[in-house]
Protein backbone atom coordinates (compact mmCIF):
# COMPACT_ATOMS: atom_id res chain seq x y z
CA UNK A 1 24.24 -48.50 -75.64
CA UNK A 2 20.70 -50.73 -75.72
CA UNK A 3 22.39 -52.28 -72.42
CA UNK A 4 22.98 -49.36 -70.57
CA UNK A 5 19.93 -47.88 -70.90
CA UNK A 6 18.54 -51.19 -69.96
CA UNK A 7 20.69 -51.19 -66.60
CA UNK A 8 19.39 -47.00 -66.14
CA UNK A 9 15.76 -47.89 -66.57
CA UNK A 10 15.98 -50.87 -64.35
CA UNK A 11 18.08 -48.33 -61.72
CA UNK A 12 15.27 -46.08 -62.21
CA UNK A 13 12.52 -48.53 -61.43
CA UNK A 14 14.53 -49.81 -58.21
CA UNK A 15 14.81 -46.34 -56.37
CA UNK A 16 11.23 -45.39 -57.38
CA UNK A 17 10.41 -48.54 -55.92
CA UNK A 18 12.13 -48.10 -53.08
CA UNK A 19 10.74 -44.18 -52.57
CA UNK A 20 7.68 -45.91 -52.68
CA UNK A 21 7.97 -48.28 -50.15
CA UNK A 22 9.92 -46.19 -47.43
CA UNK A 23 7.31 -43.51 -47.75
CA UNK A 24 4.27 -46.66 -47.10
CA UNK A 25 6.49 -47.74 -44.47
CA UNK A 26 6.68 -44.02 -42.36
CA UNK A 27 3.19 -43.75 -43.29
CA UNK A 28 2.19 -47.09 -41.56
CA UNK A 29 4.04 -46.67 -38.64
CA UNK A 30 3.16 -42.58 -38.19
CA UNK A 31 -0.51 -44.71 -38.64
CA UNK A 32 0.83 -47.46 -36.03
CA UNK A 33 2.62 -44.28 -33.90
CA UNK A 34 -1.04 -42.87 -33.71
CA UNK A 35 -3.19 -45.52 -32.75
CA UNK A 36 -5.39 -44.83 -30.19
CA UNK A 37 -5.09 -40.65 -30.66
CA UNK A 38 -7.27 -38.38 -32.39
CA UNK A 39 -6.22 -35.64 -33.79
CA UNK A 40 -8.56 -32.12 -35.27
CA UNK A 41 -7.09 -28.81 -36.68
CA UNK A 42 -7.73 -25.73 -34.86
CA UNK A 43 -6.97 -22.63 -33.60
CA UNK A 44 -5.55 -20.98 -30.56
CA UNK A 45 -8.84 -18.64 -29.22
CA UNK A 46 -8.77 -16.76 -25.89
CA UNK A 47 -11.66 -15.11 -24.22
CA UNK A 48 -12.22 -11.61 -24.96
CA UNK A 49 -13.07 -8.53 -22.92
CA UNK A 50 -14.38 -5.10 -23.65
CA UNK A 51 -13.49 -2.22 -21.94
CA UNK A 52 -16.40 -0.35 -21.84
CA UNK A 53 -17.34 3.33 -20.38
CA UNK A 54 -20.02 3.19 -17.78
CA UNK A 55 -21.54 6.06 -18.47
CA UNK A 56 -21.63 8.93 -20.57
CA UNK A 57 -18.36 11.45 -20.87
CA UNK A 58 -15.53 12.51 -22.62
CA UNK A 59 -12.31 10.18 -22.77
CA UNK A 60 -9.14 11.90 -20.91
CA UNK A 61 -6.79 9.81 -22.22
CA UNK A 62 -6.08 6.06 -23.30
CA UNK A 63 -3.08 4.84 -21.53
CA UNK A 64 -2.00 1.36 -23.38
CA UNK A 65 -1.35 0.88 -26.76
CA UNK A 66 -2.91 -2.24 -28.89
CA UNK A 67 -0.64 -5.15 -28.35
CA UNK A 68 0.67 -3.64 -25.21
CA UNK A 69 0.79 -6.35 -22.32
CA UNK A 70 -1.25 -4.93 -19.10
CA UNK A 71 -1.46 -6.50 -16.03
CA UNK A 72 -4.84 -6.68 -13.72
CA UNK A 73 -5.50 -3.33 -11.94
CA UNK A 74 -3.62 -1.37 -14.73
CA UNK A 75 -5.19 1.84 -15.41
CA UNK A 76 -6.07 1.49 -19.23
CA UNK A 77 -8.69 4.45 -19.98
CA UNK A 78 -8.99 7.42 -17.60
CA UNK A 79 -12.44 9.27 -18.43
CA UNK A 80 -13.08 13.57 -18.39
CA UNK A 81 -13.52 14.56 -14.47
CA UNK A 82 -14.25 17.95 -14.76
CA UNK A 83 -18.40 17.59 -14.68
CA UNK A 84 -17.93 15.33 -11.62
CA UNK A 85 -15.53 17.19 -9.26
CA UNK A 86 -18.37 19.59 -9.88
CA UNK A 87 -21.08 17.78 -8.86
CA UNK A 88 -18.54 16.03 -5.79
CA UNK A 89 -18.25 19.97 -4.21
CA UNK A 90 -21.80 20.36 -5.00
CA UNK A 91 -22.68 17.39 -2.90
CA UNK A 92 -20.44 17.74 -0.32
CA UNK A 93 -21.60 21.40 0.29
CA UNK A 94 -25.33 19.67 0.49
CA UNK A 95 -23.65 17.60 3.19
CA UNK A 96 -22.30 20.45 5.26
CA UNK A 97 -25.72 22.33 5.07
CA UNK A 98 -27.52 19.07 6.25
CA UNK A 99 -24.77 18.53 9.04
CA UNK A 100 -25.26 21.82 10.14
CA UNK A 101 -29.24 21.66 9.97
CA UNK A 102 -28.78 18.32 12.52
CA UNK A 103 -27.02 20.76 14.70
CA UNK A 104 -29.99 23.66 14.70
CA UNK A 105 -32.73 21.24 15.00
CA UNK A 106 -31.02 19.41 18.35
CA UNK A 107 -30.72 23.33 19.54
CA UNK A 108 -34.67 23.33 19.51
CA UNK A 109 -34.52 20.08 21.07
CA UNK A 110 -32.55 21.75 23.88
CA UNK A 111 -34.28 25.12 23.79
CA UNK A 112 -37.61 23.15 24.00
CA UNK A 113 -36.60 21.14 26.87
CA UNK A 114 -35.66 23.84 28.72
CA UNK A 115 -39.07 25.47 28.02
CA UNK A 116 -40.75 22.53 29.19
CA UNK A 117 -39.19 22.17 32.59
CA UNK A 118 -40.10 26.19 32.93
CA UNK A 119 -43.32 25.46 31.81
CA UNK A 120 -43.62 22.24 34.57
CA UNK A 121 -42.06 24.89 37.09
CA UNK A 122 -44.71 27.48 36.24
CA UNK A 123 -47.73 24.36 36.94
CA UNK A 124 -46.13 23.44 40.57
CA UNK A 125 -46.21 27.47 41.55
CA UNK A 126 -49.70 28.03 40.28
CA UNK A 127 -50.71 24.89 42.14
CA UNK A 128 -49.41 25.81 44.96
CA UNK A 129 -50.65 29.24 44.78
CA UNK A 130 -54.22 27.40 44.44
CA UNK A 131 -53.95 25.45 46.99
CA UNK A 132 -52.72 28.72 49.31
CA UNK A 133 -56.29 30.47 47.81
CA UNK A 134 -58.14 27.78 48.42
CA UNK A 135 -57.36 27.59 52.12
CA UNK A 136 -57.84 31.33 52.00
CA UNK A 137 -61.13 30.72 50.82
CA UNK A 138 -62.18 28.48 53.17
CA UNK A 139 -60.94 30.06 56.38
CA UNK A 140 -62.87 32.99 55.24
CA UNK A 141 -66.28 31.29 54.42
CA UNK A 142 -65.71 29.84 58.20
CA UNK A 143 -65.93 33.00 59.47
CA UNK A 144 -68.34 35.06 57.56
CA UNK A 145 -70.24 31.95 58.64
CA UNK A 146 -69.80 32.98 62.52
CA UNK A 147 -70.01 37.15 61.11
CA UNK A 148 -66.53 37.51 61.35
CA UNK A 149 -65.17 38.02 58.25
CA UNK A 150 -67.05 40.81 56.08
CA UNK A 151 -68.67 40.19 52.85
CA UNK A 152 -65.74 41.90 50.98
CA UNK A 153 -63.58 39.49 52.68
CA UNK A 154 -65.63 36.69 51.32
CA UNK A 155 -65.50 38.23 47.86
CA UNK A 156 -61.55 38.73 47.73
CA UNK A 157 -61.08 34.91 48.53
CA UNK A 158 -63.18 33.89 46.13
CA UNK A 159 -61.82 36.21 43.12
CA UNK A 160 -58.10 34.78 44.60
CA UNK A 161 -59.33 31.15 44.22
CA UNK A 162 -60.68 31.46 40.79
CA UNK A 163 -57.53 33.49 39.73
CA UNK A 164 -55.52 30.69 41.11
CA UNK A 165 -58.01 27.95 39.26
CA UNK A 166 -56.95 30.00 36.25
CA UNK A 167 -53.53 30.51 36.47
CA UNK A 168 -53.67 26.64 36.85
CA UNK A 169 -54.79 26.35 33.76
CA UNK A 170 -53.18 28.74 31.89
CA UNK A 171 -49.57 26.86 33.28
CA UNK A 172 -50.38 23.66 32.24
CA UNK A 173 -51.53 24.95 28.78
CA UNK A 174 -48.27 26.27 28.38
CA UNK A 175 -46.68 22.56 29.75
CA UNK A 176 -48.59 20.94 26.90
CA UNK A 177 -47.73 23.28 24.43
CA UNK A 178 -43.76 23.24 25.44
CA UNK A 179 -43.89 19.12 24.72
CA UNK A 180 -45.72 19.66 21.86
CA UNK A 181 -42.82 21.89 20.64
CA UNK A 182 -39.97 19.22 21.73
CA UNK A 183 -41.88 16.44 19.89
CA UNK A 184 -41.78 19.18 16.97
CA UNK A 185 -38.26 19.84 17.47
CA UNK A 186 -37.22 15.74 17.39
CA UNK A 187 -39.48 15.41 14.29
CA UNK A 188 -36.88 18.14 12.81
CA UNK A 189 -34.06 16.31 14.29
CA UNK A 190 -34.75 13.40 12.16
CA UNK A 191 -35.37 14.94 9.10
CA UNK A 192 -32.52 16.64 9.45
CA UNK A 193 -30.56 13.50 9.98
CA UNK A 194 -32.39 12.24 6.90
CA UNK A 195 -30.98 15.15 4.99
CA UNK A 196 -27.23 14.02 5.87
CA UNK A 197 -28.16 10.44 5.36
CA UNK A 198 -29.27 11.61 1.29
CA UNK A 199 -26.63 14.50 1.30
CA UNK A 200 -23.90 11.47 2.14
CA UNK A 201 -25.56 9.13 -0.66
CA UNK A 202 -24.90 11.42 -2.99
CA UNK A 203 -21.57 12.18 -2.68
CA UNK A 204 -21.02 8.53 -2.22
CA UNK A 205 -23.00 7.91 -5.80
CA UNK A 206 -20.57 10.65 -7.43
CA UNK A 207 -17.48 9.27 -5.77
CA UNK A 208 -18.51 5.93 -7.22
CA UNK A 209 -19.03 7.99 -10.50
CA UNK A 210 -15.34 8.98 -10.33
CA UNK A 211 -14.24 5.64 -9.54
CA UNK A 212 -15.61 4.34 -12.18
CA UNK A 213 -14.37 6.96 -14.75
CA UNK A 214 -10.82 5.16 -14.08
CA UNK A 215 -11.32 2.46 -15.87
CA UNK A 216 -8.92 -0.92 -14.97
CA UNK A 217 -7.82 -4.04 -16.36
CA UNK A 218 -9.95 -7.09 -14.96
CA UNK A 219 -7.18 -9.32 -15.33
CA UNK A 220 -4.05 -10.27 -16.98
CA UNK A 221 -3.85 -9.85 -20.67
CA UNK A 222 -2.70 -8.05 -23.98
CA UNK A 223 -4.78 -4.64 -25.94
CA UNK A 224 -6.04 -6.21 -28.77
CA UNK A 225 -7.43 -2.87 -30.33
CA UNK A 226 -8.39 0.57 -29.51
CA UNK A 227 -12.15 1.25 -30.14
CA UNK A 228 -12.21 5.59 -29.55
CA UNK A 229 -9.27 7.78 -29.06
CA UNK A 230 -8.35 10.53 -26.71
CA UNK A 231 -11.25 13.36 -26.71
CA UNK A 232 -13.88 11.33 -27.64
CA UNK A 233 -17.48 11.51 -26.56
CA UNK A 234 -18.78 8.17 -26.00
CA UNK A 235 -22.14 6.83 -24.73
CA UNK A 236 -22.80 5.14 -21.65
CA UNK A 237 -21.44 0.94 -22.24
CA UNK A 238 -19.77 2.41 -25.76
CA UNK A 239 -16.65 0.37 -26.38
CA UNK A 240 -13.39 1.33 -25.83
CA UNK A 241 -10.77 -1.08 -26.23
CA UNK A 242 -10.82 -4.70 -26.16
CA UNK A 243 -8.51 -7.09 -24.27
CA UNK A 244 -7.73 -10.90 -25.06
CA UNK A 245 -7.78 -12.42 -21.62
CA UNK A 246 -4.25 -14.51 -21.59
CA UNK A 247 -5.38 -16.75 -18.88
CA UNK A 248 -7.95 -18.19 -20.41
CA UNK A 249 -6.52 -19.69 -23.70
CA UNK A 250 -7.64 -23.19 -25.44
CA UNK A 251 -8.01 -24.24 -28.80
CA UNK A 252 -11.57 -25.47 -30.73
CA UNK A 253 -11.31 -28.56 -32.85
CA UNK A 254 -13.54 -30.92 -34.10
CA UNK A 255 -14.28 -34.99 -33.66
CA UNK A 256 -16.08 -37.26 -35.22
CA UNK A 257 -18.66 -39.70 -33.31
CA UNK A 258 -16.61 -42.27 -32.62
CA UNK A 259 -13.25 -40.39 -30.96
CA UNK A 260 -15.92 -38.04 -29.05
CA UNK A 261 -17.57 -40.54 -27.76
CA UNK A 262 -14.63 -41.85 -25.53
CA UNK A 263 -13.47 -38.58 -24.85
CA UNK A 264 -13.71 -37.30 -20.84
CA UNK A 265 -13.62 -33.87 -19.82
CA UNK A 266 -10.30 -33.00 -17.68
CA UNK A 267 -8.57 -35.69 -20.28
CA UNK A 268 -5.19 -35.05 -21.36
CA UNK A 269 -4.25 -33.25 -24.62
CA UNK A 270 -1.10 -32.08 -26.45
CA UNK A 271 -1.13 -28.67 -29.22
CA UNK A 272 1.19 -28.35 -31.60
CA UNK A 273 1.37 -25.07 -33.40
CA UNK A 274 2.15 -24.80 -37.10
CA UNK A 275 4.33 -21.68 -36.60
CA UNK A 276 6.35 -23.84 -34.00
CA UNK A 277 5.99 -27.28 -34.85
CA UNK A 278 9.17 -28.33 -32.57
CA UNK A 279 7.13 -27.43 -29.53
CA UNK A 280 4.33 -29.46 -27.82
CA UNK A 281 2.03 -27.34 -25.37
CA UNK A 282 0.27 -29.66 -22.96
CA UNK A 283 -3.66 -28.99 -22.27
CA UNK A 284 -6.64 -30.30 -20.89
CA UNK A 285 -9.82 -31.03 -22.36
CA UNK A 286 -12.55 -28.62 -20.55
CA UNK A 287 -15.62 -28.73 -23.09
CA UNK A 288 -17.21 -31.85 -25.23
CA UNK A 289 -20.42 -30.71 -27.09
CA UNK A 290 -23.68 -32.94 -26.34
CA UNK A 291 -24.68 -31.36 -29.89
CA UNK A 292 -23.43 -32.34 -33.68
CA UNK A 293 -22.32 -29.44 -35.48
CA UNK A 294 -22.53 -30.93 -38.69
CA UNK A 295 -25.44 -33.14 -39.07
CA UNK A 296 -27.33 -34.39 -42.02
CA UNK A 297 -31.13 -33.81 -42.51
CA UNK A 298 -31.15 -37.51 -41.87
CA UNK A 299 -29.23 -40.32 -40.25
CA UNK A 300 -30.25 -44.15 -41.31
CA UNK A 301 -26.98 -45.38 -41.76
CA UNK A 302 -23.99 -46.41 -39.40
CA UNK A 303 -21.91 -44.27 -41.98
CA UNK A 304 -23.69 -41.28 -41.87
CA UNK A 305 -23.51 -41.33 -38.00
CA UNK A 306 -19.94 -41.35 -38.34
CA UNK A 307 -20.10 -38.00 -40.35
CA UNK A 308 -20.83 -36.37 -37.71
CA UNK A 309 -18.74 -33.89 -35.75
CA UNK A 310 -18.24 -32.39 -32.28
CA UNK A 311 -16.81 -29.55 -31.32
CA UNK A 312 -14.05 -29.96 -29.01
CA UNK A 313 -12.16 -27.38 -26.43
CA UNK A 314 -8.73 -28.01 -24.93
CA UNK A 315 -7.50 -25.38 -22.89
CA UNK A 316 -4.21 -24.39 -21.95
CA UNK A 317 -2.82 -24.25 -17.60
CA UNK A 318 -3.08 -20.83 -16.73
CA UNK A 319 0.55 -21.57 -15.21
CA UNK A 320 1.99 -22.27 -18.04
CA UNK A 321 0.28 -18.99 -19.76
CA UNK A 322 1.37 -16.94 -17.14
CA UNK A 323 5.38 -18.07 -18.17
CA UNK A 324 4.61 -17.64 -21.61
CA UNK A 325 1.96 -14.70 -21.76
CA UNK A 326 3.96 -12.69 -24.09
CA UNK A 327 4.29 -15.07 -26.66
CA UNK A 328 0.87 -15.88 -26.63
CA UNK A 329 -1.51 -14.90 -29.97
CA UNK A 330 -4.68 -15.70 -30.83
CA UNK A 331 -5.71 -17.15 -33.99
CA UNK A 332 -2.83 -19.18 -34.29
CA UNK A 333 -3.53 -22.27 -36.52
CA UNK A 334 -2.29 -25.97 -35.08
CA UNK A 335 -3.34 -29.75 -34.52
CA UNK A 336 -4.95 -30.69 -31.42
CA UNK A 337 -3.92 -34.72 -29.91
CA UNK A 338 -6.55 -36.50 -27.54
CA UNK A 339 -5.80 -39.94 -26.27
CA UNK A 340 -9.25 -42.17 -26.52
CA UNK A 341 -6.86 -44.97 -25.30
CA UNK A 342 -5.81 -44.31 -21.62
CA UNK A 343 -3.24 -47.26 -22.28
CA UNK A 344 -1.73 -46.09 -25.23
CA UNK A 345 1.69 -43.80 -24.93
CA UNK A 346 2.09 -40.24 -26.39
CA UNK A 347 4.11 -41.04 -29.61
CA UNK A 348 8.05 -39.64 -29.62
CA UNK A 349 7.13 -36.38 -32.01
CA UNK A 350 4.65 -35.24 -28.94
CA UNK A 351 7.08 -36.15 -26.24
CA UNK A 352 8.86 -32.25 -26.42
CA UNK A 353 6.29 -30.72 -23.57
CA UNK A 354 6.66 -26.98 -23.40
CA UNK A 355 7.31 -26.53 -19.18
């Protein structure tokens, strides 16, 4: 019996031995594998969007549902239109009443016009008729001169002349005053022209008012919450629902000194996610901070240099999120892979690209 536990124990000692050894052996060659790659845990992030009212009003409805998918131009939140359709008749009835005041004021335009060339008529006649009792006028002081004419005579002609001098007068007067009244008339012209021009910007503010109440997904992506509900009041900018933009995904990690240090923006990355390990998403690295995030009061030493890290962003091709969109969640924890070795060759285990 002392023999065969003798031959157990040294059994024992042979396969614990060997456990031993096989596991230093994958973990020197999983060390060999990655030689040349950094690695830093993460998570998957993507850059979110609130969809916000622009101003104040009660919500009509919410049309998509957190975790819905919604594509850009959707309609996600359509906002109360009654006070606005109000305010859209009320303007476009100030735009009628303007139109219509363009088309009085270009009447007195015309009306004055035509006064004016009556009134330039009326100047030529009384001229001429002044010119006619001025001849008058002379012909007869010729010949009372030579007693011919009486002294009545004389008279008349003179009272004609000076009625003619007046009527002169009294014509172009009413010339000046007709101008005056078409430069009046223009003057209302453009104001009322002025009065369409603000009568138009105001129904064009209130159309832009109800445009806005519709309110439409910027871009591709999925509801990650609802904010209000249906018959709501909400403020002007109040939050309404918030969207994770799904083509702008990438995953944060952090680097120490040395592996951030050879590490170019645009350089290749690979993800792998814990809930699926067997898949290997392929990124680029977009972002390298210039700044430590965790750095000691003080650095003297090589070592403590070392300590500290960078933050790191790898972000995903929007192709590939556009094939995969619905299978896309934030916060998903993985392992981020960087080459700092151009040279070096992805190991096998990061070789199963996601296309």
């Amino acid at each position: 019996m002392a023999k065969i536990r003798s031959w157990w124990a040294l059994a024992l000692v042979v396969v614990v031995l060997g456990a031993v050894g096989f596991l230093a052996w994958q973990r020197l060659s999983a060390e060999d594998e990655l030689q040349g790659i950094a690695s830093g845990n993460g998570r998957i992030e993507a850059t979110e969007i609130d969809i916000s009212a622009l101003s104040a009003g009660r919500i009509d409805r919410i049309e998509a549902e957190e975790g819905e998918f919604v594509h850009q131009g959707d309609v996600l939140v359509q906002m109360d239109l009654m006070q606005l359709e109000a305010r859209k008749h009320q303007a476009e009835a100030e735009l009628r009443r303007a139109t219509i005041g363009v088309e009085t004021a270009n009447n007195l335009v015309t009306q004055a016009e035509a006064e004016q060339r009556a009134a330039a008529a009326a100047v030529e006649q009384a001229e001429a008729a002044r010119a006619a009792a001025a001849a008058r006028l002379a012909r007869t002081e010729a010949l009372a001169g030579r007693d011919v004419a009486t002294q009545q005579s004389l008279d008349d002609a003179t009272a004609q002349n000076q009625q003619a001098e007046a009527a002169v007068a009294s014509a172009e007067a009413s010339l000046a005053a007709s101008e005056a009244k078409i430069n009046t008339a223009r003057a209302q012209v453009i104001d009322a022209e002025a009065a369409v021009e603000a009568a138009q910007a105001a129904l064009e503010a209130v159309q832009v008012s109800i445009d806005d109440a519709t309110l439409e997904s910027p871009r591709d992506g999925r509801v990650q919450y609802r904010i209000a509900q249906d018959g709501e009041v909400v403020g002007a900018g109040s939050r309404i629902l918030n969207l994770v933009d799904l083509e702008d995904v990438y995953m944060t990690f952090f680097l120490p000194t040395a592996a951030a240090g050879q590490l170019d923006v645009g350089a290749e990355a690979r993800l792998v996610l814990d809930a699926a390990p067997e898949y290997v998403i392929p990124a680029r690295i977009s972002y390298v901070a210039d700044v430590a995030q965790f750095t000691p009061k003080t650095i003297e030493t090589a070592d403590e240099r070392e300590k500290l890290m960078f933050r790191v962003r790898a972000q995903v091709d929007p192709a590939l999120l556009e094939k995969y969109s619905n299978f896309v969640k934030a916060g998903m924890p993985g392992t981020a892979y960087v080459r700092i070795d151009p040279n070096v060759e992805w190991p096998q285990f990061l070789g199963n690209l996601l296309e």
